[in-house]
N, C-alpha and C. Protein backbone atom coordinates (compact mmCIF):
# COMPACT_ATOMS: atom_id res chain seq x y z
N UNK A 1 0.84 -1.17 0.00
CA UNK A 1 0.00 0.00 0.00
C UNK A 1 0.88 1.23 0.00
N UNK A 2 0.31 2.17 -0.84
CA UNK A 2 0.88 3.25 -0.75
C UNK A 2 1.36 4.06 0.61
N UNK A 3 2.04 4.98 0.66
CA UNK A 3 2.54 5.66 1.87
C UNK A 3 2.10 6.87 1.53
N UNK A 4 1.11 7.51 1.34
CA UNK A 4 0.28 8.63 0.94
C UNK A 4 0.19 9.49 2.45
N UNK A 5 0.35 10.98 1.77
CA UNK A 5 -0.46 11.98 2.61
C UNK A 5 -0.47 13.43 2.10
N UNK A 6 -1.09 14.12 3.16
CA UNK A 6 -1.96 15.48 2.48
C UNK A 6 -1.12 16.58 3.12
N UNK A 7 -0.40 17.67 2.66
CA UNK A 7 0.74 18.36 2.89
C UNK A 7 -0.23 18.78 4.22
N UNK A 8 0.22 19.11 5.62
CA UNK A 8 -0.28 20.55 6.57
C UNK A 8 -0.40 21.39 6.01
N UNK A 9 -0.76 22.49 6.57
CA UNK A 9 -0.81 23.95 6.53
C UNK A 9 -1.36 24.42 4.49
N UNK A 10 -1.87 23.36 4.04
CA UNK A 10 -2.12 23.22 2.37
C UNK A 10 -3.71 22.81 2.06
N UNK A 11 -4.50 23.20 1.49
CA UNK A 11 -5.43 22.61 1.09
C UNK A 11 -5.57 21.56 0.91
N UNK A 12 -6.83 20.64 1.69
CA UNK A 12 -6.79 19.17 0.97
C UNK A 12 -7.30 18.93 -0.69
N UNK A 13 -6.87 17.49 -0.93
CA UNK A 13 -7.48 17.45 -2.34
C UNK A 13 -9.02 17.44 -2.20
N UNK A 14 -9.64 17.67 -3.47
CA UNK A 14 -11.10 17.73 -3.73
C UNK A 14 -11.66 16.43 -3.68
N UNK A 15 -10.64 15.30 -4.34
CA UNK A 15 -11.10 14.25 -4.63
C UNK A 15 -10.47 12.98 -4.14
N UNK A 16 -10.58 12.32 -5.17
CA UNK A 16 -10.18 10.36 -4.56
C UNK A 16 -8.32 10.50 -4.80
N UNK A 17 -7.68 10.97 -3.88
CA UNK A 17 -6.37 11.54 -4.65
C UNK A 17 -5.53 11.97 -3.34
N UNK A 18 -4.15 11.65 -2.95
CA UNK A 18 -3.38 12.84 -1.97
C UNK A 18 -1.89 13.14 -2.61
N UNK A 19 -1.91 13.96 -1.47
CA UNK A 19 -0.97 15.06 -2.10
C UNK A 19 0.12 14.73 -2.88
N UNK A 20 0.72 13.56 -1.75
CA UNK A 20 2.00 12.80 -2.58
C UNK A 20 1.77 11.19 -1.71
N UNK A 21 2.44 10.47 -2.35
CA UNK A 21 2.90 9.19 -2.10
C UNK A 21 4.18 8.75 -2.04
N UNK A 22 4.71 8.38 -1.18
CA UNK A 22 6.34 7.27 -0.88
C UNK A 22 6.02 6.19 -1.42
N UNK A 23 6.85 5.57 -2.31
CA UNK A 23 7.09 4.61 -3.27
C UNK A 23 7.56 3.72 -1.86
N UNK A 24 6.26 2.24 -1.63
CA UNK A 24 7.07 1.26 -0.52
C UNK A 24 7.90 0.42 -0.88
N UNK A 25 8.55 -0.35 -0.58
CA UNK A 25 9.19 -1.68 -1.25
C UNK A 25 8.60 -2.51 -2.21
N UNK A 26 8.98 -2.88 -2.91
CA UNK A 26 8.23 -4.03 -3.55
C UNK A 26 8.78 -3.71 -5.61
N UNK A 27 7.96 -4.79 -6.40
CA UNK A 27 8.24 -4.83 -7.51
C UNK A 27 7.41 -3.46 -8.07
N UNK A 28 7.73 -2.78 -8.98
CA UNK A 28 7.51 -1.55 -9.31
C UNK A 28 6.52 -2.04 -10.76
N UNK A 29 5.47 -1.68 -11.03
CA UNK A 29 4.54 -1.94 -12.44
C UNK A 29 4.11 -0.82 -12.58
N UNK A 30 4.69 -0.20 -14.04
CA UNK A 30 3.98 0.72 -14.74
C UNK A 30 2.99 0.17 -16.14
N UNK A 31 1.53 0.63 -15.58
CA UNK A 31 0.71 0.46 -15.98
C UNK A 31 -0.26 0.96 -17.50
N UNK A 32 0.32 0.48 -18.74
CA UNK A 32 -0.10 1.73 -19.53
C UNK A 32 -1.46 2.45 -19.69
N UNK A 33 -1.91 3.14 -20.24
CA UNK A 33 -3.16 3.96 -20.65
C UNK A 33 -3.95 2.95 -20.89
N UNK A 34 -5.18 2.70 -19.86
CA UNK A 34 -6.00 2.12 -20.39
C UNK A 34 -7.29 2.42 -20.78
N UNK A 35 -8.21 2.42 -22.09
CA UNK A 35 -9.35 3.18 -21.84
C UNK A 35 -10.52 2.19 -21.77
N UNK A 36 -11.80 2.69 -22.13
CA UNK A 36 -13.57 1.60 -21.91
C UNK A 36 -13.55 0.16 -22.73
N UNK A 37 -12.42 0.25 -23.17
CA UNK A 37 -12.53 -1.21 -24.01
C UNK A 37 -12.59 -2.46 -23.34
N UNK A 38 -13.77 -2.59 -23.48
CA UNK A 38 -14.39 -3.89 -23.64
C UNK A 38 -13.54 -5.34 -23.42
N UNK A 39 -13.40 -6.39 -22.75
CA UNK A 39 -12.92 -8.07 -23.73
C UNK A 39 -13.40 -8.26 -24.88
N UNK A 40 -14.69 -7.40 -25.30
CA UNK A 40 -14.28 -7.94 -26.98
C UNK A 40 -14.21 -7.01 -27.83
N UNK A 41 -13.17 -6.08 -27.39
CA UNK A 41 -12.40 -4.79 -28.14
C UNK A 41 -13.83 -3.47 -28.09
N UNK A 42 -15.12 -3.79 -28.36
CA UNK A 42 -15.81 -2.31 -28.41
C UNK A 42 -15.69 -1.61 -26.91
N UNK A 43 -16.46 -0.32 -27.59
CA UNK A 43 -16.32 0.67 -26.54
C UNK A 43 -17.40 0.28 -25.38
N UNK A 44 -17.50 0.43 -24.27
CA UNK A 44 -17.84 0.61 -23.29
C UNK A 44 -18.65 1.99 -22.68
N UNK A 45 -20.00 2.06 -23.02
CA UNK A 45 -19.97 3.48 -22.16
C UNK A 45 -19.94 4.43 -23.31
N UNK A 46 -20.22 4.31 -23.95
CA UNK A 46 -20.66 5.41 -25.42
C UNK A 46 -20.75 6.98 -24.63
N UNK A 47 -20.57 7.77 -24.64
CA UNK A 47 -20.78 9.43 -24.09
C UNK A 47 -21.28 9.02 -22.74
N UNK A 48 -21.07 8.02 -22.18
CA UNK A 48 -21.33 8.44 -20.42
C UNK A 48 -19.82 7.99 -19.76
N UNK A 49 -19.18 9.28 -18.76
CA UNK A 49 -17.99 9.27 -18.50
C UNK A 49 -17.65 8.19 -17.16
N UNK A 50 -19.04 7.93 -16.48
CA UNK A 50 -18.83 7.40 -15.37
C UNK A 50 -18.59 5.90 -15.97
N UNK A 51 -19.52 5.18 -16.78
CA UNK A 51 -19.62 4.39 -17.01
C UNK A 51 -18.06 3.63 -17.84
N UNK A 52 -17.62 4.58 -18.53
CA UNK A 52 -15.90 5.01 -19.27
C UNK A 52 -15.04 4.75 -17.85
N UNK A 53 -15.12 5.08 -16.87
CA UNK A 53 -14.07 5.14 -16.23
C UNK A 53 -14.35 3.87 -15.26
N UNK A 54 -15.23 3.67 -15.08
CA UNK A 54 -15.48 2.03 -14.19
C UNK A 54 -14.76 1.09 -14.89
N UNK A 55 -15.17 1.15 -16.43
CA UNK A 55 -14.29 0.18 -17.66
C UNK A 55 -12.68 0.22 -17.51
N UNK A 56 -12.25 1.23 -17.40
CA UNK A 56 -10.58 1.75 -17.41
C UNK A 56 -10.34 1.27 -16.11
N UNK A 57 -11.09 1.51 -15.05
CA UNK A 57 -10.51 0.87 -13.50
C UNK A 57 -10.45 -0.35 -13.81
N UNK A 58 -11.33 -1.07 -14.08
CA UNK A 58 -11.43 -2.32 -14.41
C UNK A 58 -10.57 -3.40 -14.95
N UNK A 59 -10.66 -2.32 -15.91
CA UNK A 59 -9.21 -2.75 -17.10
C UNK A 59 -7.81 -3.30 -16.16
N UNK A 60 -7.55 -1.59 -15.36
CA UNK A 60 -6.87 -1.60 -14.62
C UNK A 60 -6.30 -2.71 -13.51
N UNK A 61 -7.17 -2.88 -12.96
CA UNK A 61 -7.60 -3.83 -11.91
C UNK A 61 -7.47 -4.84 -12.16
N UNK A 62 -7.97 -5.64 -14.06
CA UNK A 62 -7.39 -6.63 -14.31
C UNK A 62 -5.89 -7.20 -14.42
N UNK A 63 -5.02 -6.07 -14.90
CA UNK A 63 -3.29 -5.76 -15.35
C UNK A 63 -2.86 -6.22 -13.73
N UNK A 64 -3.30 -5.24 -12.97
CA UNK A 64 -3.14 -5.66 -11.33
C UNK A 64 -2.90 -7.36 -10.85
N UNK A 65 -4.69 -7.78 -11.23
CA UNK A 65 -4.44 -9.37 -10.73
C UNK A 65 -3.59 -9.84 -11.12
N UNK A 66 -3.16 -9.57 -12.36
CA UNK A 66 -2.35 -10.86 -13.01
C UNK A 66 -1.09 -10.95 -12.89
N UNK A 67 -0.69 -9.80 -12.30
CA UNK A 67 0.73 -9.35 -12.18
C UNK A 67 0.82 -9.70 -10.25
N UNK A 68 -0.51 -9.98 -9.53
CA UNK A 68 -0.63 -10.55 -7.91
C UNK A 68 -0.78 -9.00 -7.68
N UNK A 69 -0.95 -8.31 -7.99
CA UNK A 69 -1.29 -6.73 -7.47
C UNK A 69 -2.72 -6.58 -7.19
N UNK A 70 -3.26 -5.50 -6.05
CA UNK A 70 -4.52 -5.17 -6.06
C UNK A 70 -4.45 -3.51 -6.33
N UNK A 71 -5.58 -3.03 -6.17
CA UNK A 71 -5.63 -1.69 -6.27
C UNK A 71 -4.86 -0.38 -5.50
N UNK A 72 -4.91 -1.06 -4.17
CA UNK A 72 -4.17 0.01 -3.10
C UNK A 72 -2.84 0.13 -3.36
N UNK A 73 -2.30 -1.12 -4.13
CA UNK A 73 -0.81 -1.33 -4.58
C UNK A 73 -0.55 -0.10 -5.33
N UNK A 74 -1.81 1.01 -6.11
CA UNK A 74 -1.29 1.58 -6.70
C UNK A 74 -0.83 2.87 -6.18
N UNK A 75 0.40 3.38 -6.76
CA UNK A 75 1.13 4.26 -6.47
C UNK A 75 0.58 5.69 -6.50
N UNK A 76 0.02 6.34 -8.00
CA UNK A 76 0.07 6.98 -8.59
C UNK A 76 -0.51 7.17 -9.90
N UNK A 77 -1.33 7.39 -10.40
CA UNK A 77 -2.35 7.83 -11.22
C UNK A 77 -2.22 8.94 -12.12
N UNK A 78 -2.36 8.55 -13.72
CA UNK A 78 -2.05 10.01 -14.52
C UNK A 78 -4.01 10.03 -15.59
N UNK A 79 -4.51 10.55 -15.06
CA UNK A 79 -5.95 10.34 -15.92
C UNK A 79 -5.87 11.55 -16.65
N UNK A 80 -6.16 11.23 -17.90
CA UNK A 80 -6.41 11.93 -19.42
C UNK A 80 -7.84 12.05 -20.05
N UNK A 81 -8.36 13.10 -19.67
CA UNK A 81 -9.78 13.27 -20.36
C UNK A 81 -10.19 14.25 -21.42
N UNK A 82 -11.60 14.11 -22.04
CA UNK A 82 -11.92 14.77 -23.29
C UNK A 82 -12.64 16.29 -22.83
N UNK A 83 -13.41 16.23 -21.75
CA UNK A 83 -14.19 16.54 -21.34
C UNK A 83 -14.52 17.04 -19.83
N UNK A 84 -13.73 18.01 -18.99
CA UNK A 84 -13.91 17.92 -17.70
C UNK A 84 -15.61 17.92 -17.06
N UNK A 85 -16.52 18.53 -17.34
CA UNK A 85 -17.29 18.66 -17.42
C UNK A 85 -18.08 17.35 -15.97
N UNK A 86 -17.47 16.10 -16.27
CA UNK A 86 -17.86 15.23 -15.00
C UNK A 86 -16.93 14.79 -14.29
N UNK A 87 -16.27 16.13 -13.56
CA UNK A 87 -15.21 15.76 -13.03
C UNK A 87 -15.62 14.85 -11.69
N UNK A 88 -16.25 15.08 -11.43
CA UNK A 88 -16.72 14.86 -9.78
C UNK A 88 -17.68 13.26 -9.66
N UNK A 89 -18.21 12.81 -11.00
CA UNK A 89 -18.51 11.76 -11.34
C UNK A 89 -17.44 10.91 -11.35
N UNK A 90 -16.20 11.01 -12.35
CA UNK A 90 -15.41 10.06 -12.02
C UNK A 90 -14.73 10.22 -10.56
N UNK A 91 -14.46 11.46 -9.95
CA UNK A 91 -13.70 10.73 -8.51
C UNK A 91 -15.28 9.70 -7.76
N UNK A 92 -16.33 9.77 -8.12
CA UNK A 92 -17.59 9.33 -7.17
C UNK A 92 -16.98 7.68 -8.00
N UNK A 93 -16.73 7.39 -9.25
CA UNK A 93 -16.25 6.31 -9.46
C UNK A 93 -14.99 5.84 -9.09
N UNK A 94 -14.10 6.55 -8.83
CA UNK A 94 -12.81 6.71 -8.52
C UNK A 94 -12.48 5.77 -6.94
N UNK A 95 -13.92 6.18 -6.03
CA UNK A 95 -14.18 5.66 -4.44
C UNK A 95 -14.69 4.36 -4.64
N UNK A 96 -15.04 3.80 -5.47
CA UNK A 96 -14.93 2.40 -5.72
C UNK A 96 -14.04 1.82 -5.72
N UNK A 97 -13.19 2.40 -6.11
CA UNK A 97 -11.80 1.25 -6.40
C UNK A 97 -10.69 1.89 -5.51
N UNK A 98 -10.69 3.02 -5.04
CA UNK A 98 -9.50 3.25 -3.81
C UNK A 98 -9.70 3.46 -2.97
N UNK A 99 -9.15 3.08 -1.88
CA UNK A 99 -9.34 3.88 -0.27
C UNK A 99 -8.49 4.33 0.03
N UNK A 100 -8.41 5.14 1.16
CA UNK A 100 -7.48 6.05 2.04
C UNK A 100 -6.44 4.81 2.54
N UNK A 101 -5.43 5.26 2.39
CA UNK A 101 -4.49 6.78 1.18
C UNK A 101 -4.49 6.32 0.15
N UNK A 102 -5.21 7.79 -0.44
CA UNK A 102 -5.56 7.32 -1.91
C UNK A 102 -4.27 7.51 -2.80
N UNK A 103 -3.86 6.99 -4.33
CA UNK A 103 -2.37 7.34 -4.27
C UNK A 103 -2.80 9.01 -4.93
N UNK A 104 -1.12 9.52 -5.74
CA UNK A 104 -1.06 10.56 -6.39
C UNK A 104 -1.85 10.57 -7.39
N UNK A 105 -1.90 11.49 -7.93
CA UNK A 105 -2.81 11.73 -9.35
C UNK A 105 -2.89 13.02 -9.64
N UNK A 106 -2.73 12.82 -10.73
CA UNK A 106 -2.29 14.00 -11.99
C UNK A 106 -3.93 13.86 -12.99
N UNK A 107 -4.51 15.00 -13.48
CA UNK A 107 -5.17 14.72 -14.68
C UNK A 107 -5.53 16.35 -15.16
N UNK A 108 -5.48 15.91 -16.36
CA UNK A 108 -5.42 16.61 -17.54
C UNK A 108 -6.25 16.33 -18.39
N UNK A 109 -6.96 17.53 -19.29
CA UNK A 109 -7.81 17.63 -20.09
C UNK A 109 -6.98 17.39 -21.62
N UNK A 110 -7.23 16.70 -22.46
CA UNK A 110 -6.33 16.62 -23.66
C UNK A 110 -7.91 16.26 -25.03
N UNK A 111 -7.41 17.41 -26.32
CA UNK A 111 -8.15 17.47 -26.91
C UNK A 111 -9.02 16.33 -28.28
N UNK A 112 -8.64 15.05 -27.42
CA UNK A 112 -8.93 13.69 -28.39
C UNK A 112 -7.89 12.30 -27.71
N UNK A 113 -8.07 11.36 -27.94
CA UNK A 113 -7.85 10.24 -27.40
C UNK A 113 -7.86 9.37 -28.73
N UNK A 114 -7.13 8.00 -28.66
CA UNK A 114 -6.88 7.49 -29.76
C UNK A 114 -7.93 6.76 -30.55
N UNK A 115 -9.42 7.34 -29.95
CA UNK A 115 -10.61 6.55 -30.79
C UNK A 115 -11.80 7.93 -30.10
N UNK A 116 -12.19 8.12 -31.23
CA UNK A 116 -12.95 9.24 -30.95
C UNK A 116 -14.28 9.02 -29.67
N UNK A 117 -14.50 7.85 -29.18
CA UNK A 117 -15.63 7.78 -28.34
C UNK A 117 -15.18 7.55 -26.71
N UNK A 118 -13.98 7.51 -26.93
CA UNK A 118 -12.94 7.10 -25.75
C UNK A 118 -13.37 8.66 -25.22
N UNK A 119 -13.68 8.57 -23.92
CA UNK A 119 -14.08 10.35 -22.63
C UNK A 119 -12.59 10.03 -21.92
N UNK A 120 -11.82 8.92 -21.59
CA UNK A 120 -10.98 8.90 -20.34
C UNK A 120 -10.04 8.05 -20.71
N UNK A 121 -8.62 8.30 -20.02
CA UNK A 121 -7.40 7.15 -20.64
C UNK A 121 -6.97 7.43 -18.94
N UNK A 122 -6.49 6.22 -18.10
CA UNK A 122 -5.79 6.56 -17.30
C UNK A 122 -4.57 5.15 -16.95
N UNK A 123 -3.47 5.76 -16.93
CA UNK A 123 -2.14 4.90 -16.46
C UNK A 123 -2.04 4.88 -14.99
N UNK A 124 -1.23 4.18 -15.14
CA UNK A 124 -0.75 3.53 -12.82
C UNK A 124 0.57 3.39 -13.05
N UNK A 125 1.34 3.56 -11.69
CA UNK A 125 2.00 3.27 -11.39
C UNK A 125 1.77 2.35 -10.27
N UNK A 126 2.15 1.05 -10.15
CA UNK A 126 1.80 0.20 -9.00
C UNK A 126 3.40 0.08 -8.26
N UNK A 127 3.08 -0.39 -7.16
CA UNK A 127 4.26 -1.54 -6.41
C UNK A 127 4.07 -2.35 -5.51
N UNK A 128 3.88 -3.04 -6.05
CA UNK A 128 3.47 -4.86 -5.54
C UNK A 128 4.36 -5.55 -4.90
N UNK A 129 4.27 -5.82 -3.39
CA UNK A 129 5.14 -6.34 -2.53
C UNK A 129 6.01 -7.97 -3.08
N UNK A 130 7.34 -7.93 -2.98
CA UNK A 130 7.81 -9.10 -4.02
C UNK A 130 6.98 -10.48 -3.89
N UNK A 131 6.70 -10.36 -2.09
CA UNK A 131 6.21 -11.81 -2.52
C UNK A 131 4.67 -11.87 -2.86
N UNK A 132 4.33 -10.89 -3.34
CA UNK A 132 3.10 -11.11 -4.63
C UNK A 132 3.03 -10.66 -5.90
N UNK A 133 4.20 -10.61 -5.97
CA UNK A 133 4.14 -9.91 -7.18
C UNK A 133 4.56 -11.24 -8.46
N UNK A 134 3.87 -11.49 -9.53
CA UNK A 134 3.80 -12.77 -10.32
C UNK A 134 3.99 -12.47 -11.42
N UNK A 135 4.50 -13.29 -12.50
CA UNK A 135 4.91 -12.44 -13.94
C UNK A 135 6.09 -11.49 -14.32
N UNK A 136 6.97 -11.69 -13.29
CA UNK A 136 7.77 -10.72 -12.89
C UNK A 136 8.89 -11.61 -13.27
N UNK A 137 9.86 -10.36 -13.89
CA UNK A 137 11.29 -10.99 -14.25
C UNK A 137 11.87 -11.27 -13.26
């Protein structure tokens, strides 16, 4: 689990997110961009963002198991969207899949994604304690 916290004397974050995270021991997995796609490649979630980003956790979450990682393993978070507009929807999806301490996270509005129906792309950084960590060189 992450080593997360929220600076003193600083505003807390708004959302599913803190300030910074200490990288703990363990095998390090960087996680690429994943977006609503489906197991059988379509999109997921056509113009609804919440529904887009449950898919990408998911996604996520799958890369996790297989590698013996769970969610809290993750470090650090970079989410890429079309549309801020539901920002506050995805952190309400966001509390599904993390708890306190939530890791870092970065996100940014970017003007298209590599399939025009894609709302959200988000990468991880994990670190998965060695002795669960599986798939591993």
């Amino acid at each position: 689990m992450a080593h997360a916290f929220n600076t003193p004397d600083r505003p807390e974050p708004f959302g599913i997110f803190s300030s910074a995270a200490w990288q703990p021991e363990g095998k390090v997995l960087h996680i690429s961009g994943h977006t609503a796609q489906g197991a059988d490649g379509a999109t997921v979630g056509v113009g609804d963002m919440k529904a887009q980003t449950r898919q990408v956790l998911e996604n996520i979450q799958a890369a996790l198991e297989f590698a013996g990682g769970r969610m809290s393993d993750i470090v650090k978070v970079l989410v890429f969207v079309t549309d801020m507009s539901d920002l506050m929807g995805i952190h309400e999806v966001r509390a599904e899949f993390f708890e306190r301490p939530y890791p870092a996270s970065s996100l940014v509005q970017v003007s298209g994604l590599v399939r025009d129906d894609y709302l959200i792309e988000i990468e991880a950084v994990a670190v998965i304690p060695t002795d669960r960590a599986r798939n591993s060189p």
